[in-house]
Protein backbone atom coordinates (compact mmCIF):
# COMPACT_ATOMS: atom_id res chain seq x y z
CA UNK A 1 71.26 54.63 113.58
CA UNK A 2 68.46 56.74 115.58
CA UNK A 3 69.02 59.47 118.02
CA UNK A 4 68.55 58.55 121.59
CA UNK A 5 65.14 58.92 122.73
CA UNK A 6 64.85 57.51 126.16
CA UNK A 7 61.39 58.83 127.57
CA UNK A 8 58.15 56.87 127.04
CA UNK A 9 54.59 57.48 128.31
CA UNK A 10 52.73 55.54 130.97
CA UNK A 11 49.50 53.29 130.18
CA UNK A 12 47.88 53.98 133.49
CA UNK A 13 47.89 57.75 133.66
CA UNK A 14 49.59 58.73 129.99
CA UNK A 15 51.97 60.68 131.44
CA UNK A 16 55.78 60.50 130.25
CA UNK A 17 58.96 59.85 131.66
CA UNK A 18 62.26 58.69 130.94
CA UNK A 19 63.89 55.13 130.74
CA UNK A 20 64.82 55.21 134.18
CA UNK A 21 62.38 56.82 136.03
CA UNK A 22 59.71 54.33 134.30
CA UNK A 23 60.31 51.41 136.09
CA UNK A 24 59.65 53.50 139.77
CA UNK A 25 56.68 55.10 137.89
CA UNK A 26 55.03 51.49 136.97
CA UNK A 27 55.26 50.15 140.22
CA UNK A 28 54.02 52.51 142.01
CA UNK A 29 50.36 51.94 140.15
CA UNK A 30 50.76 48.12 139.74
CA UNK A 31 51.33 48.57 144.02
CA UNK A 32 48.26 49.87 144.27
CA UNK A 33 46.34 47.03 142.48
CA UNK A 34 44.02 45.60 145.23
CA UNK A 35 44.77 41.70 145.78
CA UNK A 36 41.22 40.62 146.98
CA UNK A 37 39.42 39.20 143.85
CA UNK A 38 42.46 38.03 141.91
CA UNK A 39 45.11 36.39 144.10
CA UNK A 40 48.05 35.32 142.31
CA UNK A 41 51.48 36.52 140.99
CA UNK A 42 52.56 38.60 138.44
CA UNK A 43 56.00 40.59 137.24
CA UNK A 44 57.13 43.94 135.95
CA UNK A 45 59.40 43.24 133.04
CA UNK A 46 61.98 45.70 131.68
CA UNK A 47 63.14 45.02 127.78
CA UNK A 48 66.05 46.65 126.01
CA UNK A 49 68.82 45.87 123.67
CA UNK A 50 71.67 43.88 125.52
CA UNK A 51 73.56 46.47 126.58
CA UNK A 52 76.81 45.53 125.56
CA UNK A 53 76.03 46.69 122.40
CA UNK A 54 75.97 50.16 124.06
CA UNK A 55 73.41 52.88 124.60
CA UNK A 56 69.50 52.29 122.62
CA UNK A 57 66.43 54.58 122.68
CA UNK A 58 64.52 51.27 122.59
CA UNK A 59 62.60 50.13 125.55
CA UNK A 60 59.55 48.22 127.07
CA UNK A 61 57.67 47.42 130.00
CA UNK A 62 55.70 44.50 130.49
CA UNK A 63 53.09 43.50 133.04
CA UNK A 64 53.71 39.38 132.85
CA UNK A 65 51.12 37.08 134.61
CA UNK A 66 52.71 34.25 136.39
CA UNK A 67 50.49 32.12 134.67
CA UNK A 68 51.75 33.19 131.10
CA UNK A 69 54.05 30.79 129.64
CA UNK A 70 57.62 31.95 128.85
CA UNK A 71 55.93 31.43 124.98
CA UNK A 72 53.53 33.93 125.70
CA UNK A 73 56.60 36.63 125.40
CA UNK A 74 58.49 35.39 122.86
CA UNK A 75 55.19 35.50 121.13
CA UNK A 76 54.35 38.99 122.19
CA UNK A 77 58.16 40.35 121.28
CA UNK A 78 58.10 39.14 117.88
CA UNK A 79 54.24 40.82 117.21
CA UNK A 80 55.86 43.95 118.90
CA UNK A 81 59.71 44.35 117.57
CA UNK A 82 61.11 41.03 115.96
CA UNK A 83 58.86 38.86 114.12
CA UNK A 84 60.04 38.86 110.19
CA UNK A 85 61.05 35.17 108.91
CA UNK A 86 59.95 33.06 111.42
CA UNK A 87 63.15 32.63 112.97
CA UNK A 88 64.19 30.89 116.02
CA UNK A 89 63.99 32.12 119.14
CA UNK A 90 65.08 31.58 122.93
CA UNK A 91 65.53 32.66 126.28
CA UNK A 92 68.62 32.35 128.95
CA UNK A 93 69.27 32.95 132.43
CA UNK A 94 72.36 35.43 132.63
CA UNK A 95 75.28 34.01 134.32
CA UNK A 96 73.64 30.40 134.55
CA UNK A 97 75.34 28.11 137.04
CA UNK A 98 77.09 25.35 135.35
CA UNK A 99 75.76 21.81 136.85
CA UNK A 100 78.68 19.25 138.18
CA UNK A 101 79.73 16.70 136.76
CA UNK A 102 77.35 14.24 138.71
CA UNK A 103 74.45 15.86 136.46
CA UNK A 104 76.55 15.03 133.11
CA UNK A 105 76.22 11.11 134.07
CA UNK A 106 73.29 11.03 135.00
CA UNK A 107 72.13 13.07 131.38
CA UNK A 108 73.92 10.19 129.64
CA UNK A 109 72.14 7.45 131.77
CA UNK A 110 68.84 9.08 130.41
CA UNK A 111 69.80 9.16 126.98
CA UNK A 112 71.06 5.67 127.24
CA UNK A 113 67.68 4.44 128.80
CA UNK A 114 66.26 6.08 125.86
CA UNK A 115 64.36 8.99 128.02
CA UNK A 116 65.21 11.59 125.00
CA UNK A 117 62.47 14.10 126.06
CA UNK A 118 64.13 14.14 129.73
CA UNK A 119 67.67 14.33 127.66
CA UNK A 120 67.19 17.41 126.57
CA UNK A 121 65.27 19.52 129.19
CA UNK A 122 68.01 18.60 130.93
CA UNK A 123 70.62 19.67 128.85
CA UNK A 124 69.15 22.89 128.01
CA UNK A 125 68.54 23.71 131.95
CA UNK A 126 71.91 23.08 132.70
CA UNK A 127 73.14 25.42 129.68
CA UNK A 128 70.88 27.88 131.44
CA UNK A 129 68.30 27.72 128.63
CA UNK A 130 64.36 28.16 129.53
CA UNK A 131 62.02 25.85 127.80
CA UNK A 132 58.98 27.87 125.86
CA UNK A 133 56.35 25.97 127.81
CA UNK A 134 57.43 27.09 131.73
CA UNK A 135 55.46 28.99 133.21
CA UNK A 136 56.65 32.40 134.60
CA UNK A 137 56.29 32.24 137.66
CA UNK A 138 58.33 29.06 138.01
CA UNK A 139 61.23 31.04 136.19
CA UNK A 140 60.61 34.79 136.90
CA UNK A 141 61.70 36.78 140.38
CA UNK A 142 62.56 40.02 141.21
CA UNK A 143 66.08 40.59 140.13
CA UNK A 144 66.32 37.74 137.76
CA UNK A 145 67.86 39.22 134.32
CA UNK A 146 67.59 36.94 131.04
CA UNK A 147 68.85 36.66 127.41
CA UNK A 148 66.91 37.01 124.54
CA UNK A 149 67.65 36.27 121.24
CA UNK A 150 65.93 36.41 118.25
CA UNK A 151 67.25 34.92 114.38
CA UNK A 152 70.10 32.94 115.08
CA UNK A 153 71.84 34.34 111.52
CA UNK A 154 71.13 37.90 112.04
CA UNK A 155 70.54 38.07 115.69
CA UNK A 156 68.49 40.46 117.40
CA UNK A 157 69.69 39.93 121.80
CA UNK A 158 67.58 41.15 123.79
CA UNK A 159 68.01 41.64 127.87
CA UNK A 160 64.81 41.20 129.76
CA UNK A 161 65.20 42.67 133.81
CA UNK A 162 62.79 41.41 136.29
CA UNK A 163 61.81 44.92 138.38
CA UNK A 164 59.29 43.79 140.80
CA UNK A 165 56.87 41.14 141.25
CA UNK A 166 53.29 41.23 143.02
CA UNK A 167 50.88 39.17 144.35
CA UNK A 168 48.04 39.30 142.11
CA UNK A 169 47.06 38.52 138.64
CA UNK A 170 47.94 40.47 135.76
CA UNK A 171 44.94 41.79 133.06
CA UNK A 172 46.30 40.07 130.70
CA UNK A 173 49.26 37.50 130.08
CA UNK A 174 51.55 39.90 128.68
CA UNK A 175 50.33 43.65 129.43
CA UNK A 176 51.99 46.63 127.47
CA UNK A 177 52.61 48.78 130.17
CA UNK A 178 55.53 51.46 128.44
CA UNK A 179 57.36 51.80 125.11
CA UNK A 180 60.16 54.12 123.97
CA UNK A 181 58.07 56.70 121.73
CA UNK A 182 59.68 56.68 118.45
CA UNK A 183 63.04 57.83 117.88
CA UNK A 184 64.33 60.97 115.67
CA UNK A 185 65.64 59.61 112.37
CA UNK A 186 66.42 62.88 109.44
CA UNK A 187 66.77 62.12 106.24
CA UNK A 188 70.06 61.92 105.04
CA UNK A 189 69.88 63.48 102.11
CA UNK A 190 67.83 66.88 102.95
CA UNK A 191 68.70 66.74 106.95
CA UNK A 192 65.45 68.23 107.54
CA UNK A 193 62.51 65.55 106.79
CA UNK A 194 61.78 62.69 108.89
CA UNK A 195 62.90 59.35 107.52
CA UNK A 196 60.71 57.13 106.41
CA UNK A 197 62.79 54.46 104.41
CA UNK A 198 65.99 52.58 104.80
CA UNK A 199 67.97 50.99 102.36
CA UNK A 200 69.87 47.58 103.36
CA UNK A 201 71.78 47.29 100.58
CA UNK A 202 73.73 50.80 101.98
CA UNK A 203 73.39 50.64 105.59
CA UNK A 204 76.63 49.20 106.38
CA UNK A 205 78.93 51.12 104.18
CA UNK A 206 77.55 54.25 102.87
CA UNK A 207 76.54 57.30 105.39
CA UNK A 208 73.47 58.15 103.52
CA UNK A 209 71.02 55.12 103.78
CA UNK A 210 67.61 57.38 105.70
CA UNK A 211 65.62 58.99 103.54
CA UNK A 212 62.16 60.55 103.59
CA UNK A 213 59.94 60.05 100.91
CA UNK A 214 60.95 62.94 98.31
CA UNK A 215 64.60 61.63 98.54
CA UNK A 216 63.62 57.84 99.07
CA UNK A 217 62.93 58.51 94.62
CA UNK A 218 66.44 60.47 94.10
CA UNK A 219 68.15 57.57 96.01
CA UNK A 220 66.29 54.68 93.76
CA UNK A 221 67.90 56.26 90.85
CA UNK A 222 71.26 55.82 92.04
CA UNK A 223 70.62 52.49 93.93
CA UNK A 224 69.27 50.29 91.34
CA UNK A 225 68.32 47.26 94.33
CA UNK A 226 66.04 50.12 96.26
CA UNK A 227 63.27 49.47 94.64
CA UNK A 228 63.61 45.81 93.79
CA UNK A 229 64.32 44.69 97.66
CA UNK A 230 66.43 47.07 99.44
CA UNK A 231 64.06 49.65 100.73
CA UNK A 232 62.58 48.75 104.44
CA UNK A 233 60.58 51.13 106.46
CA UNK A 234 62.06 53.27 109.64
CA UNK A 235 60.14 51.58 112.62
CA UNK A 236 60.09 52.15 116.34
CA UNK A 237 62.18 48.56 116.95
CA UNK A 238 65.91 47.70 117.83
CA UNK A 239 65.37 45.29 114.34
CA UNK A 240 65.29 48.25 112.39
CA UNK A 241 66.93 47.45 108.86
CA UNK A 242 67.49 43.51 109.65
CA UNK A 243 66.38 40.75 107.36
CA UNK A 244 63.62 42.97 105.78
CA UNK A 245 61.62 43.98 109.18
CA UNK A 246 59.20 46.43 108.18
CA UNK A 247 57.19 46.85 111.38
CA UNK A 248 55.10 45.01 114.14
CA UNK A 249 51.63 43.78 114.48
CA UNK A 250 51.08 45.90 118.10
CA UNK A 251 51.20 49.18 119.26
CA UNK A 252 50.35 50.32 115.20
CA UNK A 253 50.67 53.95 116.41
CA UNK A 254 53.93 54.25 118.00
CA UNK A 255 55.70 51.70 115.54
């Protein structure tokens, strides 16, 4: 959909570098953070598109408290990349170890005793699913990769790698640390303007669906749901062009 654009610039010191150079780049400031006044622990998060959808331009870096609760990034990925209908949303543990069977029984002795709460946060533990209210840093370590997905119908999947973690606070609870600037998209129609609109109703079938806005009007002529629902805007997000997304709520500029 988007040219690959892999390099993004750093919030400490603004200068850019690549995907994979980032993560090196990030800790070696967030290393430096003096541990005195604000004991704690924290984690450097690395977001992309599950990869087994292949290569994306799309990345970020997060600075996580280990305070935040694992609601605190949902929340934040959805303002940033996701958030259009209100969809569902969760989190898994890659590779999740399956419980034995000893667990199962004693899951059905809780629903039998009537302990539904305990049911459940069982069950979805043992599926390897994390429960919005945990906190991070009873979830989080270095190494740790996770599953995101967003909209259970059209499903944006997400893979979250844990980099580093640190023992002190964080600013914030979830700290934009590095994004992907925003990839190369030419219109279709010209090849020389930037895009600036999509059209759902062509994306899957027709070559030409990027347009800038000269050719976004020769398109609506010819495409008679453009203008009635089928025209979304080109954003800097892997939901680009997906249930109507037309942009985030953070991170204005780059978006």
């Amino acid at each position: 959909m988007a040219r690959k654009a892999t390099k993004g610039k750093c919030v400490f010191c603004n200068k850019e570098f690549a995907k994979t150079g980032m993560g090196r780049h990030l800790d070696n400031h967030l290393s430096e953070i003096p541990v005195n006044n604000k004991p704690g622990k924290s984690f450097l998060i690395k977001i992309e598109p599950n990869r087994r959808w292949g290569a994306s331009p799309y990345f970020l870096y997060l600075w996580v408290d280990g305070k935040a609760e694992m609601d605190d990034i949902d929340s934040f990925l959805r303002s940033i990349w996701l958030e259009c209908c209100g969809h569902m949303s969760g989190f898994t543990i890659k590779r999740a170890k399956r419980e034995n069977a000893g667990t199962r029984i004693d899951a059905f002795e809780l629903l039998l005793n009537g302990r539904v709460e305990e049911y459940e946060q069982l069950m979805e533990e043992e599926n390897g699913e994390i429960l919005m209210d945990k906190k991070a840093k009873d979830v989080l370590a270095k190494g740790l990769q996770l599953d995101y997905s967003y909209d259970y119908g059209s499903t944006t999947q997400l893979e979250l790698t844990i980099m580093e973690e640190y023992p002190a606070k964080a600013k914030d609870p979830v700290v934009l640390l590095s994004r992907n600037e925003r990839p190369e998209l030419i219109c279709h129609i010209c090849n020389t303007n930037q895009a600036t609109q999509l059209c759902t109703e062509c994306i899957n079938y027709k070559d030409e669906y990027a347009f800038c806005k000269k050719c976004a009007k020769k398109h609506a002529k010819s495409c008679s749901n453009f203008s009635e629902y089928s025209s979304v805007q080109v954003v800097n997000s892997p939901r680009m062009g997906v249930c109507g997304y037309n942009g985030g709520k953070i991170d204005k500029d780059r978006d």
